[in-house]
PDB file of N, CA and C in Angstrom:
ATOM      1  N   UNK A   1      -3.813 158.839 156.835  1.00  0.00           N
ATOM      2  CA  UNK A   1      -3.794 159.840 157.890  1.00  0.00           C
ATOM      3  C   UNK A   1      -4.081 161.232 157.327  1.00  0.00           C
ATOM      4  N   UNK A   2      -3.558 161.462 155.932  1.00  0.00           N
ATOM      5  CA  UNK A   2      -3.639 162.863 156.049  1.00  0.00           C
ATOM      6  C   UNK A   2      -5.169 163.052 155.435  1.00  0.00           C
ATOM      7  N   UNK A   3      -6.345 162.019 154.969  1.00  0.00           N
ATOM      8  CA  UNK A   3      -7.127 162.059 154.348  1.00  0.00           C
ATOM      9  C   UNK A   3      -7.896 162.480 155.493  1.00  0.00           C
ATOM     10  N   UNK A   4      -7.775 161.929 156.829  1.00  0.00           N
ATOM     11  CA  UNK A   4      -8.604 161.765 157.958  1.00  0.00           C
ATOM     12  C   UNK A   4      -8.402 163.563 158.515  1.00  0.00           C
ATOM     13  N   UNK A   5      -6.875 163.958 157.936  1.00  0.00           N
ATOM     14  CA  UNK A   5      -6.354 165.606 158.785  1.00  0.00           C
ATOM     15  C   UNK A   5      -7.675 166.417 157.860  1.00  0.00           C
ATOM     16  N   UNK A   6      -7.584 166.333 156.013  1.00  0.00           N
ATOM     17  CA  UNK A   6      -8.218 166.692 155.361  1.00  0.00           C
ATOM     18  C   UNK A   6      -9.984 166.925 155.553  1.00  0.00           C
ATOM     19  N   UNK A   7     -10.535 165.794 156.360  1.00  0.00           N
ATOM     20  CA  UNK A   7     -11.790 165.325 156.540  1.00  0.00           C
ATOM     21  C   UNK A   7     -12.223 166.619 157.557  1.00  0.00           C
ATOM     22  N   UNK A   8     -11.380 166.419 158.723  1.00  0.00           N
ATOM     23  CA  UNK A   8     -11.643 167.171 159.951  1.00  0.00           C
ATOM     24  C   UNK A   8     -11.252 168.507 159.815  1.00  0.00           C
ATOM     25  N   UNK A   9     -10.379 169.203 158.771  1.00  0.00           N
ATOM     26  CA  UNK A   9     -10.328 170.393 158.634  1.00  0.00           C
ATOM     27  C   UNK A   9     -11.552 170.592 157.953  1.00  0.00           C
ATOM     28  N   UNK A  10     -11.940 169.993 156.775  1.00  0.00           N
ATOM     29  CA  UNK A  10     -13.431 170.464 156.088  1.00  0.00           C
ATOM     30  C   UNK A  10     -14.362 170.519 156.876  1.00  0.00           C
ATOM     31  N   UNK A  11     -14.718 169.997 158.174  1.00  0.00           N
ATOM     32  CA  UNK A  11     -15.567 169.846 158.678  1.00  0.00           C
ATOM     33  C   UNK A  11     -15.818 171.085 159.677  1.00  0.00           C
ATOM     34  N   UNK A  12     -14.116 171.459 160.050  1.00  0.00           N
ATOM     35  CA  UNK A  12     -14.423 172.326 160.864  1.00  0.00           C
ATOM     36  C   UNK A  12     -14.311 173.800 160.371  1.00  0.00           C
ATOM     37  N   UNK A  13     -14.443 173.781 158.974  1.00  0.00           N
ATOM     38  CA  UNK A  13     -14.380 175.103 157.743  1.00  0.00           C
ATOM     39  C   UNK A  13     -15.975 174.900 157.724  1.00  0.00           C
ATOM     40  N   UNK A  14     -16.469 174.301 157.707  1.00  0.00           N
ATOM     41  CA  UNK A  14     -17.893 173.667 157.219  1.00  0.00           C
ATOM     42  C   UNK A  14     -19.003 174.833 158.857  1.00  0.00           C
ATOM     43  N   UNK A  15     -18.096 174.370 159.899  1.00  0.00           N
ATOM     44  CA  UNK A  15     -19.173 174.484 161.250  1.00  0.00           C
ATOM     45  C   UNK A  15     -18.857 176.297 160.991  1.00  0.00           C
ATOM     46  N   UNK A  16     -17.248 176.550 160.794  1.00  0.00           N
ATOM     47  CA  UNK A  16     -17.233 178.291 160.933  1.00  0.00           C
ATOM     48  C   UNK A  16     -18.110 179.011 159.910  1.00  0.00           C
ATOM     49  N   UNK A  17     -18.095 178.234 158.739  1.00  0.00           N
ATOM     50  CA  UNK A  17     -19.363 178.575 157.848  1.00  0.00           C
ATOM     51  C   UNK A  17     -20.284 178.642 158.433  1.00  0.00           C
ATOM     52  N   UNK A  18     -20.776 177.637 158.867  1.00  0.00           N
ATOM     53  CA  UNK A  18     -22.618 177.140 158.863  1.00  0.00           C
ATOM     54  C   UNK A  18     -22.615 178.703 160.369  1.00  0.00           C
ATOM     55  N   UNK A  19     -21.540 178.866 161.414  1.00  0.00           N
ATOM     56  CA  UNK A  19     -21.338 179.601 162.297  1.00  0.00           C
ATOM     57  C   UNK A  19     -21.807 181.047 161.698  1.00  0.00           C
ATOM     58  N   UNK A  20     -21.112 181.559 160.822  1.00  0.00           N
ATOM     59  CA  UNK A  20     -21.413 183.498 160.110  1.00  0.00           C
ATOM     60  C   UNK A  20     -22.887 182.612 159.173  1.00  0.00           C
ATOM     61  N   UNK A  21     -23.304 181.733 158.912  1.00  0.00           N
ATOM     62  CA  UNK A  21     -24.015 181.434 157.934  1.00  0.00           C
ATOM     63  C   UNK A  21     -25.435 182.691 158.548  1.00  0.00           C
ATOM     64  N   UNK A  22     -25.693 183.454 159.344  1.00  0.00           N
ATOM     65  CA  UNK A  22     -26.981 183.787 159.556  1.00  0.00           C
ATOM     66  C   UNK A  22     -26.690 185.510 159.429  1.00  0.00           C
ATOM     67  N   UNK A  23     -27.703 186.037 158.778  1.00  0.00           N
ATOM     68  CA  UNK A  23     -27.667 187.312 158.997  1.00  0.00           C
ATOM     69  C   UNK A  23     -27.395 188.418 160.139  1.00  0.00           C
ATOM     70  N   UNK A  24     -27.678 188.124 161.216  1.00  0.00           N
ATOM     71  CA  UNK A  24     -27.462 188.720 162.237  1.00  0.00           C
ATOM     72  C   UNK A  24     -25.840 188.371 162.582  1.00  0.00           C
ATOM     73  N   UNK A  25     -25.298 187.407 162.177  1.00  0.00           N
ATOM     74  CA  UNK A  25     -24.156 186.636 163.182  1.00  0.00           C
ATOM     75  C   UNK A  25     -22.784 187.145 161.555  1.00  0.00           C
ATOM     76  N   UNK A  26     -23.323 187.622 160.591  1.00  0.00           N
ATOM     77  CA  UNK A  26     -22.827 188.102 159.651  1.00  0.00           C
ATOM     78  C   UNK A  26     -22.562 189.959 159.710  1.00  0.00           C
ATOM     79  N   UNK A  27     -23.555 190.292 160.626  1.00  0.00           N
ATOM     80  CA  UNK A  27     -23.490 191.326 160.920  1.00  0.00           C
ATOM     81  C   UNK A  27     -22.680 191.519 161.857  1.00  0.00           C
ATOM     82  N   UNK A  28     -22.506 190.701 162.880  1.00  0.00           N
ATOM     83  CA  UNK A  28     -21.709 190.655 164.011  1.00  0.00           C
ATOM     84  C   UNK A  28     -20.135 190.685 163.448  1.00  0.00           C
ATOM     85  N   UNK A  29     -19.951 189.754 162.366  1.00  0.00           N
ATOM     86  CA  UNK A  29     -18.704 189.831 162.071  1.00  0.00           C
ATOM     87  C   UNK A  29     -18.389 191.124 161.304  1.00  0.00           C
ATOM     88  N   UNK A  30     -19.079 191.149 160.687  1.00  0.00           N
ATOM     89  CA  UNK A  30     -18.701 192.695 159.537  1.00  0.00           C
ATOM     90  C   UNK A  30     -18.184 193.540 161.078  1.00  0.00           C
ATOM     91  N   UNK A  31     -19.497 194.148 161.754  1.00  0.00           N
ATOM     92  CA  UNK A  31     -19.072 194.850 162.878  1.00  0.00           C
ATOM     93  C   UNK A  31     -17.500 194.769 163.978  1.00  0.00           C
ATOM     94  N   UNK A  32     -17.686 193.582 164.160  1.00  0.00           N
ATOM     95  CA  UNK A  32     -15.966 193.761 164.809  1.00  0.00           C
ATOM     96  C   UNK A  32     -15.059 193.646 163.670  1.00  0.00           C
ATOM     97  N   UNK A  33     -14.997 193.269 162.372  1.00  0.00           N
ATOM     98  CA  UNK A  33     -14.090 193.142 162.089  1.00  0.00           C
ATOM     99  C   UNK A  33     -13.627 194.852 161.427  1.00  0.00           C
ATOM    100  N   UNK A  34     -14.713 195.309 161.893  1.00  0.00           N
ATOM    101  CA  UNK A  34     -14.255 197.190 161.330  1.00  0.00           C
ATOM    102  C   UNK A  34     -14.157 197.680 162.673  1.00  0.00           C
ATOM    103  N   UNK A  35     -13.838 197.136 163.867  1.00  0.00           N
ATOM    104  CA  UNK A  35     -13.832 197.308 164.409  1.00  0.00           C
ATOM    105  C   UNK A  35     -11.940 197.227 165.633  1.00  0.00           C
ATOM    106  N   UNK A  36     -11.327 196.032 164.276  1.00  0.00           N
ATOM    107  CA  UNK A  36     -10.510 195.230 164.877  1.00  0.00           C
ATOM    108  C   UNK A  36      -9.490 196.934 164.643  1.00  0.00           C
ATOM    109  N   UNK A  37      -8.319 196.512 165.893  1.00  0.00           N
ATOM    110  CA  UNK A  37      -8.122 195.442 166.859  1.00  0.00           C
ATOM    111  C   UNK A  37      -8.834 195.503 168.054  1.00  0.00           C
ATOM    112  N   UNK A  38      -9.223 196.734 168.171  1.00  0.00           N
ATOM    113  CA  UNK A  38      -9.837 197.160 169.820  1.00  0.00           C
ATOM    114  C   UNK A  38     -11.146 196.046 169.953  1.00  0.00           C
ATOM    115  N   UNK A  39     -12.086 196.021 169.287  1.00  0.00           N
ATOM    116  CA  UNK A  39     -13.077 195.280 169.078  1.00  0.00           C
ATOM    117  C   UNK A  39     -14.048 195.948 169.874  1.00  0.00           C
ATOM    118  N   UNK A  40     -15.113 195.708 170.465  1.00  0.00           N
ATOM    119  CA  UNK A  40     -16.188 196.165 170.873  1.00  0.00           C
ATOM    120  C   UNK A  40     -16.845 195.605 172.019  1.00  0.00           C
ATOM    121  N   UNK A  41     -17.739 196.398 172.933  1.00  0.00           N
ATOM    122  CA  UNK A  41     -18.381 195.494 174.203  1.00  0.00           C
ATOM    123  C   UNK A  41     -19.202 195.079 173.605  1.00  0.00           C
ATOM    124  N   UNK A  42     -20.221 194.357 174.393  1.00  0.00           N
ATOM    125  CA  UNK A  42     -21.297 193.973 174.023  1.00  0.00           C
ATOM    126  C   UNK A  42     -22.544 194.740 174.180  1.00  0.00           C
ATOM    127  N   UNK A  43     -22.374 196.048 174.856  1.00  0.00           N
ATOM    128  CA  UNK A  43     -23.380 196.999 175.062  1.00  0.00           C
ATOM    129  C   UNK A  43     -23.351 198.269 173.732  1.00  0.00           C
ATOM    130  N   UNK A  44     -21.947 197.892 172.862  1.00  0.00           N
ATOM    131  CA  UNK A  44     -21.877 198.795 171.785  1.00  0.00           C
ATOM    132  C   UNK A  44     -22.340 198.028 170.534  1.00  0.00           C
ATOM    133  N   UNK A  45     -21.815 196.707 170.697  1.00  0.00           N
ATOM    134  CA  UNK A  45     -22.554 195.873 169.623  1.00  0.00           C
ATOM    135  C   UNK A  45     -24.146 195.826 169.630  1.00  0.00           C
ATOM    136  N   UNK A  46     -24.814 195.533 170.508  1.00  0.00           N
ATOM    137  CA  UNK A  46     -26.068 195.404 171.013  1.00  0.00           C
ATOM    138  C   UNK A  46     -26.826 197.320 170.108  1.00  0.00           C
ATOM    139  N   UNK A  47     -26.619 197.982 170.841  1.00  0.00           N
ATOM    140  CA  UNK A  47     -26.633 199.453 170.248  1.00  0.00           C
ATOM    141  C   UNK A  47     -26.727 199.476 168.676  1.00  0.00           C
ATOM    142  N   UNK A  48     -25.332 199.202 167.954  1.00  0.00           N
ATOM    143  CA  UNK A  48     -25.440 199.276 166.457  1.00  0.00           C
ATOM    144  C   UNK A  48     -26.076 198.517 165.753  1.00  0.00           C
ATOM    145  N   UNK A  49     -26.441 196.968 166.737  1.00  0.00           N
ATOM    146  CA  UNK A  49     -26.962 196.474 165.530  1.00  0.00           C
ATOM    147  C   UNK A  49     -28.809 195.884 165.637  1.00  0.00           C
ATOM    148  N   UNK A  50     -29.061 196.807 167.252  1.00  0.00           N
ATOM    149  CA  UNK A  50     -30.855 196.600 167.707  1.00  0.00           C
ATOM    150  C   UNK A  50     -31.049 195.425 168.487  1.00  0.00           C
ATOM    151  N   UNK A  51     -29.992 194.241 168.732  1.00  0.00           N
ATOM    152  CA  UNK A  51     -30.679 193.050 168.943  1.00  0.00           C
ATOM    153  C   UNK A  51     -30.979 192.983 170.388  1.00  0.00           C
ATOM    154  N   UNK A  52     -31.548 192.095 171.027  1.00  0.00           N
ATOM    155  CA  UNK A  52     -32.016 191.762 172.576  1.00  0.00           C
ATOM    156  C   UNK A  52     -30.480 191.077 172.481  1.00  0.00           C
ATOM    157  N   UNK A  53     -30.590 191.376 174.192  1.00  0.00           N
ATOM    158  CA  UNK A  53     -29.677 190.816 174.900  1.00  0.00           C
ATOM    159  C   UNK A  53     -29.117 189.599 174.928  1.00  0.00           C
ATOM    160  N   UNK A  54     -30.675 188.592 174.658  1.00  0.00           N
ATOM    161  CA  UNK A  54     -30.333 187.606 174.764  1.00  0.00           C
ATOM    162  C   UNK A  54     -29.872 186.588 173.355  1.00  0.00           C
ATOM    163  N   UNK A  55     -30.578 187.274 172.352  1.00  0.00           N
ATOM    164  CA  UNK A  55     -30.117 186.940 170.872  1.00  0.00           C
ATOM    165  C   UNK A  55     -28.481 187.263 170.557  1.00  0.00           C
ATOM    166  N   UNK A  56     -28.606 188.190 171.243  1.00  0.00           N
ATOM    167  CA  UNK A  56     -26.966 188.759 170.729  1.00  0.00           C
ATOM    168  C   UNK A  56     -25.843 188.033 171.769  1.00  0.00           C
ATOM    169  N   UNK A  57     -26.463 187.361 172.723  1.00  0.00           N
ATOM    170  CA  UNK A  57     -25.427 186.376 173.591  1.00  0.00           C
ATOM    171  C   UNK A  57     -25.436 185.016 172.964  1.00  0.00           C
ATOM    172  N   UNK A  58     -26.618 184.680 172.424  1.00  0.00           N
ATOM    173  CA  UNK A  58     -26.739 183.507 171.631  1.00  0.00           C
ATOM    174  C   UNK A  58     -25.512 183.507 170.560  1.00  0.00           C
ATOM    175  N   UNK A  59     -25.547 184.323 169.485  1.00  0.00           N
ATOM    176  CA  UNK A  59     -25.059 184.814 168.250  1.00  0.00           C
ATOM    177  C   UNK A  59     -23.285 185.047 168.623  1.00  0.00           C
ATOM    178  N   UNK A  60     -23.485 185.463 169.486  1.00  0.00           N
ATOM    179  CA  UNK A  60     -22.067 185.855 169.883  1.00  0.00           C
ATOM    180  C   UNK A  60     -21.095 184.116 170.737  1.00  0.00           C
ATOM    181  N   UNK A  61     -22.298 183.570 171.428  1.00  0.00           N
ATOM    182  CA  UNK A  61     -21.893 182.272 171.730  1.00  0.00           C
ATOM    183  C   UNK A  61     -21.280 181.366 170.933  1.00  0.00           C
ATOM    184  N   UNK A  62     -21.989 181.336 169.886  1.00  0.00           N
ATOM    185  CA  UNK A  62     -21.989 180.356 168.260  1.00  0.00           C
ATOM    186  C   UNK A  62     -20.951 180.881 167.845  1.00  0.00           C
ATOM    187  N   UNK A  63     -20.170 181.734 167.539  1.00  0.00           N
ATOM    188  CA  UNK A  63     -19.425 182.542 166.963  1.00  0.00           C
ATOM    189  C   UNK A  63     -17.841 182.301 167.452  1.00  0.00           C
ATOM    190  N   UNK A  64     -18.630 182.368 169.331  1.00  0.00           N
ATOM    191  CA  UNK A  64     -17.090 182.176 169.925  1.00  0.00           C
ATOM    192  C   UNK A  64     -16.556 180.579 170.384  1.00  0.00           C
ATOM    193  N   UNK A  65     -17.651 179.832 169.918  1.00  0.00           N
ATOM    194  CA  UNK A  65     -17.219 178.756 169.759  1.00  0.00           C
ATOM    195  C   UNK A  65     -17.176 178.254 168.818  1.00  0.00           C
ATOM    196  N   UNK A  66     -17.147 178.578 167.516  1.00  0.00           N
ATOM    197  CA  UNK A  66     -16.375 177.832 166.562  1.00  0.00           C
ATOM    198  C   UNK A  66     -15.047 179.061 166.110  1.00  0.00           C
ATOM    199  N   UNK A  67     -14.663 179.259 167.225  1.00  0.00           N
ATOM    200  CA  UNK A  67     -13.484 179.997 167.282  1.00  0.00           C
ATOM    201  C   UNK A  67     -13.114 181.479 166.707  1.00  0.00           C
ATOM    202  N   UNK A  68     -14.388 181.778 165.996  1.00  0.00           N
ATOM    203  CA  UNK A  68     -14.403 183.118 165.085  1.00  0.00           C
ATOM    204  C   UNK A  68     -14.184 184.607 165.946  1.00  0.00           C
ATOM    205  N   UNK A  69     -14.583 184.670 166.869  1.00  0.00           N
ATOM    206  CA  UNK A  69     -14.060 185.564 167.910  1.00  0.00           C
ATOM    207  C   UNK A  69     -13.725 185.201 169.052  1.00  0.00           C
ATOM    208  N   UNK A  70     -13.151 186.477 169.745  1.00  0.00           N
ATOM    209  CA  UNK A  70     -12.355 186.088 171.058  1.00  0.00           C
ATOM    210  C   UNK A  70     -13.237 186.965 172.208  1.00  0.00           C
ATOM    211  N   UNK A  71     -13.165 186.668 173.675  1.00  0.00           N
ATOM    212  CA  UNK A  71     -13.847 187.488 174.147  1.00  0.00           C
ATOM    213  C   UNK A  71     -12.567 187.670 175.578  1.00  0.00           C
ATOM    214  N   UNK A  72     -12.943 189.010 176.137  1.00  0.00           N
ATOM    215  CA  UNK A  72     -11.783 189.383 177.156  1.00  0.00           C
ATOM    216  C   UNK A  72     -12.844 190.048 178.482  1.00  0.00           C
ATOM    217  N   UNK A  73     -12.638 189.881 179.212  1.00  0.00           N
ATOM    218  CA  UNK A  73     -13.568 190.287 180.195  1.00  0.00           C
ATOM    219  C   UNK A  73     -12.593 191.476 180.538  1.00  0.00           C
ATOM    220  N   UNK A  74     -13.348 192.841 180.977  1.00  0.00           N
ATOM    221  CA  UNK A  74     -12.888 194.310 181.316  1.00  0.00           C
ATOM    222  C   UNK A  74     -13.640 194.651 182.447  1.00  0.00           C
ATOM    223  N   UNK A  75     -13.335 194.091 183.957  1.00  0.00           N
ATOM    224  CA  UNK A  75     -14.338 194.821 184.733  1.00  0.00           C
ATOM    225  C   UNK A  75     -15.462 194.115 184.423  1.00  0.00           C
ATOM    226  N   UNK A  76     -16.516 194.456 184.601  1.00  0.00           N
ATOM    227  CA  UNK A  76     -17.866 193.949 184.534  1.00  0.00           C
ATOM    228  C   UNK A  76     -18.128 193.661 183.150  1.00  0.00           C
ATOM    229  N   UNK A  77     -17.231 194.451 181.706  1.00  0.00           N
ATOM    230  CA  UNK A  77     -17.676 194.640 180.344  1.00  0.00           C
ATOM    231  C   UNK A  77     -16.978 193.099 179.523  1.00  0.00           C
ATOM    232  N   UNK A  78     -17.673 192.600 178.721  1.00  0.00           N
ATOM    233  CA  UNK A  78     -17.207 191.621 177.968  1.00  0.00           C
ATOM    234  C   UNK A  78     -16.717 192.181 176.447  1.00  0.00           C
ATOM    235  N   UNK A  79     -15.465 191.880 176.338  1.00  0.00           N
ATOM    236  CA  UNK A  79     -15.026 192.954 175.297  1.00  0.00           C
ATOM    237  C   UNK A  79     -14.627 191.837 174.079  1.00  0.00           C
ATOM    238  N   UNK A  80     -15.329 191.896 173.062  1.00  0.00           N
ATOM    239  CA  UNK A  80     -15.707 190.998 171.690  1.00  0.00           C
ATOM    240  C   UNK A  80     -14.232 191.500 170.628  1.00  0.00           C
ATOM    241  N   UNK A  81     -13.460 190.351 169.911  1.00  0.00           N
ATOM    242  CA  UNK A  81     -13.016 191.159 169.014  1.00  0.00           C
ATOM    243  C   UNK A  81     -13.041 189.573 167.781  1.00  0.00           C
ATOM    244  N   UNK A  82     -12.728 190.208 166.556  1.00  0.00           N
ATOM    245  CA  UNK A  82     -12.593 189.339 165.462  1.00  0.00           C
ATOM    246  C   UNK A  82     -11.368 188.437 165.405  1.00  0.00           C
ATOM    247  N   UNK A  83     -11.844 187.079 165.056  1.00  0.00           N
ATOM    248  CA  UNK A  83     -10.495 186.189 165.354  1.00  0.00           C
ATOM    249  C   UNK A  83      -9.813 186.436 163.789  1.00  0.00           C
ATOM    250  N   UNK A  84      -9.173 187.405 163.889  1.00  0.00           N
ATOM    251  CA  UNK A  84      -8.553 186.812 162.203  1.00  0.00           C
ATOM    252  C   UNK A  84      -7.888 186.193 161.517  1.00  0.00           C
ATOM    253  N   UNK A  85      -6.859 185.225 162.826  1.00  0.00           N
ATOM    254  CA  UNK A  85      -6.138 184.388 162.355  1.00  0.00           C
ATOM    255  C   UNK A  85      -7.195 183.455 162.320  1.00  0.00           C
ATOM    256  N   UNK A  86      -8.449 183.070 162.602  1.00  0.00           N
ATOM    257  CA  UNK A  86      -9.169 181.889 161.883  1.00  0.00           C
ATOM    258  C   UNK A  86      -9.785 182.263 160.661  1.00  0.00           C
ATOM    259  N   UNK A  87     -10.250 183.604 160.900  1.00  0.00           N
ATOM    260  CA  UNK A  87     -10.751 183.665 159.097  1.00  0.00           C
ATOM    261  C   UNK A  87      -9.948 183.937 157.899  1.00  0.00           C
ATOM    262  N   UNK A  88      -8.341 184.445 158.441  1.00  0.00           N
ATOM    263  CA  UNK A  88      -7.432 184.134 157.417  1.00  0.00           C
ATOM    264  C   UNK A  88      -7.284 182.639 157.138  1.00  0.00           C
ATOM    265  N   UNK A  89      -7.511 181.726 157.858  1.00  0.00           N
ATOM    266  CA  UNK A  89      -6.844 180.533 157.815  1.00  0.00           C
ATOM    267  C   UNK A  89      -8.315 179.670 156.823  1.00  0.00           C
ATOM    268  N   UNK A  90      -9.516 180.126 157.074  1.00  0.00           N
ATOM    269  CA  UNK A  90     -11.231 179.667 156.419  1.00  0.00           C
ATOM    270  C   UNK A  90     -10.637 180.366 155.034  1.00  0.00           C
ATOM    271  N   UNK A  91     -10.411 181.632 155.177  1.00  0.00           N
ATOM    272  CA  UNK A  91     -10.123 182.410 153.321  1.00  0.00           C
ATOM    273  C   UNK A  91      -8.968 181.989 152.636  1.00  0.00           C
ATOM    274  N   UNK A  92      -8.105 181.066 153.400  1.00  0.00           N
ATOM    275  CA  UNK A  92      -6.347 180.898 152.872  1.00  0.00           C
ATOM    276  C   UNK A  92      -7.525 179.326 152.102  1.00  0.00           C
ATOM    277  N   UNK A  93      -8.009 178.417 153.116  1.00  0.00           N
ATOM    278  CA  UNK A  93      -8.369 177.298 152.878  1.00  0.00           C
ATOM    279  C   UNK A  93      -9.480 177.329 151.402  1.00  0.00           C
ATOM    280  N   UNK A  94     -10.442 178.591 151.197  1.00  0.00           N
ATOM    281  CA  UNK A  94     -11.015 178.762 149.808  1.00  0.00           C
ATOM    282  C   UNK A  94     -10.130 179.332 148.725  1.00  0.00           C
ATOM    283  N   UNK A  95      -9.455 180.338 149.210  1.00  0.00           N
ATOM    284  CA  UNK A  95      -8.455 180.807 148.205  1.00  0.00           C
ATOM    285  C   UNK A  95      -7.520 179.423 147.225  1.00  0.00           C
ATOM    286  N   UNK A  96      -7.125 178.853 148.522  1.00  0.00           N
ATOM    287  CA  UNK A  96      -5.910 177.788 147.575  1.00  0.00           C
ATOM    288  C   UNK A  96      -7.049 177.021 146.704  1.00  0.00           C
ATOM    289  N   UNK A  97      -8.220 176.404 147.307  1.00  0.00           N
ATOM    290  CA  UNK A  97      -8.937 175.646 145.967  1.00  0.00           C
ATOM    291  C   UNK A  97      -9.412 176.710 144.754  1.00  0.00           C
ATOM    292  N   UNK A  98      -9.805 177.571 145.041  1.00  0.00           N
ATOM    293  CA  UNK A  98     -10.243 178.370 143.680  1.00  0.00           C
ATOM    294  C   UNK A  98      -9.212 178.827 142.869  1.00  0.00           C
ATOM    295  N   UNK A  99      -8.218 179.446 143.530  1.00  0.00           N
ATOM    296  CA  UNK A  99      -7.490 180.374 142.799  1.00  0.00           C
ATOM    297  C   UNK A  99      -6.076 180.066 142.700  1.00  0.00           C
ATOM    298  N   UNK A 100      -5.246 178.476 143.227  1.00  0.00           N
ATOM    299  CA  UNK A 100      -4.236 178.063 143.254  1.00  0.00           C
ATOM    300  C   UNK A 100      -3.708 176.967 142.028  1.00  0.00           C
ATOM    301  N   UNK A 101      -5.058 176.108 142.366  1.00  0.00           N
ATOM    302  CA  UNK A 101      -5.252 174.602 142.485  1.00  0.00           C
ATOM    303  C   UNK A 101      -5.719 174.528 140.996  1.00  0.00           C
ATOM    304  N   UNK A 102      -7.080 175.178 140.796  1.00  0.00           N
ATOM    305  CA  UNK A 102      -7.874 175.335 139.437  1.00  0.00           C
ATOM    306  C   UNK A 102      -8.011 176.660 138.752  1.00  0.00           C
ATOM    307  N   UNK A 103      -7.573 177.490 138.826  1.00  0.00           N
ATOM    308  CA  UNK A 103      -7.157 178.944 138.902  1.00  0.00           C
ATOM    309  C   UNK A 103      -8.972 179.307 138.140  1.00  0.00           C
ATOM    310  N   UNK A 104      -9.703 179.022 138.913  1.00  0.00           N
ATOM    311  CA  UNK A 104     -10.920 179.389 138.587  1.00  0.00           C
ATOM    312  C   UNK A 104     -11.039 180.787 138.932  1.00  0.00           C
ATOM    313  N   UNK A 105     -10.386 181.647 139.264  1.00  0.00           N
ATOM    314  CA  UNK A 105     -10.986 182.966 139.930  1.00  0.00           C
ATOM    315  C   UNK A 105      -9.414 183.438 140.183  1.00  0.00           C
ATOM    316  N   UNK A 106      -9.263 184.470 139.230  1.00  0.00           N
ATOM    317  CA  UNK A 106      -7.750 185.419 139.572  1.00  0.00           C
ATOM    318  C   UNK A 106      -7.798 185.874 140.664  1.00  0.00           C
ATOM    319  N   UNK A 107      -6.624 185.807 141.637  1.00  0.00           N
ATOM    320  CA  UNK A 107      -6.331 186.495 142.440  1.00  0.00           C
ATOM    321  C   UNK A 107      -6.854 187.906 142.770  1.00  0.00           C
ATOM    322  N   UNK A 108      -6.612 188.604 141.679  1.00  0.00           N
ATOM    323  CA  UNK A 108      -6.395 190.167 141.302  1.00  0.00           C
ATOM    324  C   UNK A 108      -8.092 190.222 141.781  1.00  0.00           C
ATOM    325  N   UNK A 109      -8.700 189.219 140.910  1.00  0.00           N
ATOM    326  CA  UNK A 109     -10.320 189.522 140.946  1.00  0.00           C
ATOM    327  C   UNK A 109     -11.071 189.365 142.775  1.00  0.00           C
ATOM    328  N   UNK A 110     -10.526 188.885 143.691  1.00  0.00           N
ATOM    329  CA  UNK A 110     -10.614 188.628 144.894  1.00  0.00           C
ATOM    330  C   UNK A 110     -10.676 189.857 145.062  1.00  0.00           C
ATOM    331  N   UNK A 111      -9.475 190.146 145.169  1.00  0.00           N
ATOM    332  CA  UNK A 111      -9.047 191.567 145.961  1.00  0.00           C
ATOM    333  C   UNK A 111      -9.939 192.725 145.334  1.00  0.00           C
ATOM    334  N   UNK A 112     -10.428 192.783 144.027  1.00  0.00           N
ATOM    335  CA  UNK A 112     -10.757 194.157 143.361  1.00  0.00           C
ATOM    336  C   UNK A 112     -12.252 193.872 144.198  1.00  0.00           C
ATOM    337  N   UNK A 113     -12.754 192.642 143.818  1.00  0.00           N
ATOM    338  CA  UNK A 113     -14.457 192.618 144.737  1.00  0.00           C
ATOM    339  C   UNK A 113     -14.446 193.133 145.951  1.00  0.00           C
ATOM    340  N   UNK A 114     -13.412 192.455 146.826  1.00  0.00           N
ATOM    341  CA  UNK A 114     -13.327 193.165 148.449  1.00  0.00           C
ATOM    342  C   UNK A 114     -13.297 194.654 148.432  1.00  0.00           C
ATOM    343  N   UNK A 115     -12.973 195.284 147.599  1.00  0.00           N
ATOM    344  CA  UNK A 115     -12.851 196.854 147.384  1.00  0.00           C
ATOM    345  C   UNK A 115     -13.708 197.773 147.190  1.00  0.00           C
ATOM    346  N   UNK A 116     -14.335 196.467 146.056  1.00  0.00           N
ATOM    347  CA  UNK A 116     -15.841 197.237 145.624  1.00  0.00           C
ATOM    348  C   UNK A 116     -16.654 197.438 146.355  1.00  0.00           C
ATOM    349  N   UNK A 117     -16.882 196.226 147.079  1.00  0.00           N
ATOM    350  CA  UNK A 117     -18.203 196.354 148.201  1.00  0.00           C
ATOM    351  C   UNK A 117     -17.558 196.670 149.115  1.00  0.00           C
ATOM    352  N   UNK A 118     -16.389 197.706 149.598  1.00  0.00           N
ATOM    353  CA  UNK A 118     -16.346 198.139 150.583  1.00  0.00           C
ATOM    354  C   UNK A 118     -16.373 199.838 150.417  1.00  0.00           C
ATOM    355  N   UNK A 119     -16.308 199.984 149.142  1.00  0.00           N
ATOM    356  CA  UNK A 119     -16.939 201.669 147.977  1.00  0.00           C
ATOM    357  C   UNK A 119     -18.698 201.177 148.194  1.00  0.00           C
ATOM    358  N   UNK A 120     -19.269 200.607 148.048  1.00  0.00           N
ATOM    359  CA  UNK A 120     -20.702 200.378 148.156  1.00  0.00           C
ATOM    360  C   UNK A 120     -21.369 201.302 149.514  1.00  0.00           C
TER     361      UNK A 120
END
C-alpha cells in the first residue's frame, strides 16, 4: 500500500512539474508568487507579462489544475494567487531526498542560492 501512496505522489510531483515546466507558466509563478498573498487579476498579469488572452487562460488553466494556484472570482475580475501550500509540499518532497536522505546538497546551500538569485 504505501508503495502504491509513494507511486501516486511521484506522479502527481511529476504533473506539477511537467505543469511550471514552460517558460511562460514559470513566469506566471515567479509573478504571483511576489505577488502573494493578495495575488493578482488576470488583466494585471496579462499587462506584466505581454501574453494574449487566450494563452494566458490556457497557462493559467494548467496551473490551476494541477493545483499550483487558486483562483477567486471578484465581481467580473478573476483574482489568481500562488498555492503555496502545494509548492511547499513539491519543495518539502525534493528537499527530504536531496538534503535529508543522501545529504547531497546542505541545507544552508538551498537557502543561500534562493538569495542569490533573488540579489540578481
Amino acid at each position: 500500500m504505501a508503495a502504491q501512496t509513494d507511486n501516486a505522489q511521484i506522479i502527481r510531483y511529476a504533473d506539477m512539474f511537467a505543469a511550471i515546466g514552460t517558460e511562460s507558466r514559470l513566469r506566471i509563478m515567479q509573478l504571483l508568487l511576489s505577488a502573494h498573498p493578495e495575488g493578482m487579476v488576470v488583466g494585471e498579469i496579462q499587462a506584466e507579462l505581454g501574453l494574449s488572452a487566450s494563452n494566458l487562460s490556457h497557462h493559467l488553466d494548467k496551473l490551476r489544475n494541477e493545483g499550483l494556484v487558486q483562483v477567486n472570482r471578484e465581481g467580473t475580475f478573476l483574482r489568481y494567487t500562488a498555492n503555496t501550500a502545494a509548492l511547499q509540499e513539491v519543495l518539502g518532497f525534493l528537499y527530504a531526498e536531496c538534503c535529508t536522505r543522501n545529504k547531497a546538497i546542505k541545507p544552508e546551500q538551498i537557502i543561500r542560492i534562493g538569495k542569490q538569485e533573488t540579489l540578481k
